[in-house]
Protein backbone atom coordinates (compact mmCIF):
# COMPACT_ATOMS: atom_id res chain seq x y z
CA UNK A 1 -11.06 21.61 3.03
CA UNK A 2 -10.85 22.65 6.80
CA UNK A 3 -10.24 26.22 7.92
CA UNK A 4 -6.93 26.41 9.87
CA UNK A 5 -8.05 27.69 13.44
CA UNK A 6 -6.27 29.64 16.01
CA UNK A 7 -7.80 28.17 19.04
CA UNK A 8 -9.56 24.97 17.58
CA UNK A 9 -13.11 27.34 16.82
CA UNK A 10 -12.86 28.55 13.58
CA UNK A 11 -15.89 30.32 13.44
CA UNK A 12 -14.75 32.09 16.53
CA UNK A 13 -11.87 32.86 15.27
CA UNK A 14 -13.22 34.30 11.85
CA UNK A 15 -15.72 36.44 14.53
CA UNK A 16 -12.92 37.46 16.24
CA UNK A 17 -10.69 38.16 12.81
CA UNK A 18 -13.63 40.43 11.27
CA UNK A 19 -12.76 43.03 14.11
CA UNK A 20 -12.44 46.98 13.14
CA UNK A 21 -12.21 46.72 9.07
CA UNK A 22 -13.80 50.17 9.27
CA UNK A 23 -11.80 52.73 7.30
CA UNK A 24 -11.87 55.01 10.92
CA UNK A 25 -10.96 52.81 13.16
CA UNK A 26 -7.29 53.40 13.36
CA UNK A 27 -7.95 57.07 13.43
CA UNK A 28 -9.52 57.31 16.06
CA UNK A 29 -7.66 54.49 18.09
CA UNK A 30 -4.68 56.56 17.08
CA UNK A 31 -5.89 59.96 18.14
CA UNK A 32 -6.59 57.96 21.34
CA UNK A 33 -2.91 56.91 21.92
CA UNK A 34 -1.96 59.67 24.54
CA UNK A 35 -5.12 60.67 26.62
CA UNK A 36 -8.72 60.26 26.55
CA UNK A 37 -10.81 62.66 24.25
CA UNK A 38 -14.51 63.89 24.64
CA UNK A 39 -16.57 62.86 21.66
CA UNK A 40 -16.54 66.58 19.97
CA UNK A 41 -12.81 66.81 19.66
CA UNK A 42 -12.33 63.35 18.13
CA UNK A 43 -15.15 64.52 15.42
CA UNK A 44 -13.05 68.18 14.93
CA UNK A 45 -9.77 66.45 14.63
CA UNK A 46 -10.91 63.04 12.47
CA UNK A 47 -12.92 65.18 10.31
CA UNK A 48 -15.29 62.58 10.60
CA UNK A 49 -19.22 62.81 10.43
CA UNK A 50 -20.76 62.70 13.59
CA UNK A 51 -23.12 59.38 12.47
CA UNK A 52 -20.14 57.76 11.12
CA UNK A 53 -17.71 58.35 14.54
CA UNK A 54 -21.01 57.46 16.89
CA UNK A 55 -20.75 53.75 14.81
CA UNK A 56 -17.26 53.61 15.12
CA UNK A 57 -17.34 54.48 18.89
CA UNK A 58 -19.84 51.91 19.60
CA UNK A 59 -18.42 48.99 17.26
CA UNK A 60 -14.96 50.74 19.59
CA UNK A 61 -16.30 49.86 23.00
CA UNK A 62 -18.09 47.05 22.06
CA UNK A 63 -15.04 45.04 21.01
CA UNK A 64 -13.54 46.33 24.18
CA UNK A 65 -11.69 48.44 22.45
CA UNK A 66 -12.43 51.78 24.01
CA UNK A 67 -13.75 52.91 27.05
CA UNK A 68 -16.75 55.59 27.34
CA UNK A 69 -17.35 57.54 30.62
CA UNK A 70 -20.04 60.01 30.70
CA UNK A 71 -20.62 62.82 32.88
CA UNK A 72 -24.18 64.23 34.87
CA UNK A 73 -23.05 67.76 33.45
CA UNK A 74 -24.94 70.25 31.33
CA UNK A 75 -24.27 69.95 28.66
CA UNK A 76 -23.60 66.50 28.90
CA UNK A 77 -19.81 65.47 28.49
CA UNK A 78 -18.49 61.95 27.04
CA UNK A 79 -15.06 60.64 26.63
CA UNK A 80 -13.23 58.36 25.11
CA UNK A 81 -10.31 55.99 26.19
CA UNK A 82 -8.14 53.59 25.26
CA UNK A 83 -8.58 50.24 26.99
CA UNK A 84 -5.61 47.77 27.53
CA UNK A 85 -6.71 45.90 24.86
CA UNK A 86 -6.82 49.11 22.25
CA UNK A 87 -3.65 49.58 23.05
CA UNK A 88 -3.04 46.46 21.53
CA UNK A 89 -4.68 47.44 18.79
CA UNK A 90 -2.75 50.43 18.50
CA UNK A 91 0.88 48.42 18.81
CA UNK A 92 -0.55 46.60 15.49
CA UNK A 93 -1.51 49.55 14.16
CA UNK A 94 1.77 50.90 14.33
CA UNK A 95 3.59 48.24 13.38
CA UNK A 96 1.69 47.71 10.34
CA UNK A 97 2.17 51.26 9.55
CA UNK A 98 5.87 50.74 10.11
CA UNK A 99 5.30 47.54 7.75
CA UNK A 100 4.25 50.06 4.55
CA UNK A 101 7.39 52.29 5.09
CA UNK A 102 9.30 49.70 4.68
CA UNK A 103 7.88 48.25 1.42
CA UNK A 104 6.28 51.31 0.02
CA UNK A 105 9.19 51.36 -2.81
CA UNK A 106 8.50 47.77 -3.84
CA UNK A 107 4.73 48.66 -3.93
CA UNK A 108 4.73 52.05 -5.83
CA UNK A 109 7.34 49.88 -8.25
CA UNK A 110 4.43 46.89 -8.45
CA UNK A 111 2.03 49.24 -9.18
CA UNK A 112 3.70 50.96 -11.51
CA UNK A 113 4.76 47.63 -13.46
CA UNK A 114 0.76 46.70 -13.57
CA UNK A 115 0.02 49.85 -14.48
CA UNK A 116 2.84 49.88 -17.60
CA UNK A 117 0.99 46.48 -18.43
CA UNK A 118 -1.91 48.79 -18.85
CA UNK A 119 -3.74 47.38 -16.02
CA UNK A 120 -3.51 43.85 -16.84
CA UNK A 121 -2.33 41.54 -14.74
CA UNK A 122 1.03 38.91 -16.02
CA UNK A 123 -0.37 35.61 -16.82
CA UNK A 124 1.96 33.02 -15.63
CA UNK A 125 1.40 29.33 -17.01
CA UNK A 126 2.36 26.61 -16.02
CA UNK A 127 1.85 22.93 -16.59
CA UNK A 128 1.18 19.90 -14.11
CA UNK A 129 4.55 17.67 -14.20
């Protein structure tokens, strides 16, 4: 069966959909949101390893995500910005944030029905008419 596509491509389109899974991502997008950071106080206020926010930064910009600007200074100074299209990201990020607020009662009471099943999930059969 044929993948639905969003623009006719669909293997663009799963390229395109496999953007920012990483579980930092929206941390540091979001500690992004008001002003541009140098790399140091994104690590001190993510609590993030320094490897793990240099990979995020980089998968960042090269999605066009984030902007980097670095400066002839000694020591040397970096920062980070959002770009038009991180804000974007950052809308999404919100809203899906907003999203869990608004179901986190019927989740909590999902989980809690799975978990009173002790962990097993409701078999539901049905039959071919």
């Amino acid at each position: 069966m044929p993948r639905a596509s969003i623009n006719g491509d669909s293997e663009a389109d799963n390229d395109v959909l496999r953007i920012r899974p990483g579980k930092w991502t929206l941390t540091v997008v979001t500690l992004l949101r008001h002003n541009r950071l140098r790399f140091n106080e994104i690590k001190r206020e993510a609590g993030i390893a320094q490897k793990t926010l240099t990979l995020t930064l980089r998968e960042l910009e090269r999605d066009g995500f984030v902007t980097r600007t670095m400066f002839a200074t000694i020591p040397p100074r970096v920062d980070y910005e959002l770009t038009q299209l991180g804000r974007e990201l950052l809308e999404m990020a919100d809203n899906m944030r907003l999203f869990a607020a608004v179901i986190a009662d019927r989740v909590l009471a999902a989980r809690q029905q799975f978990d009173d099943a002790g962990g097993e999930p409701v078999i539901r059969l049905s039959h071919p008419r």
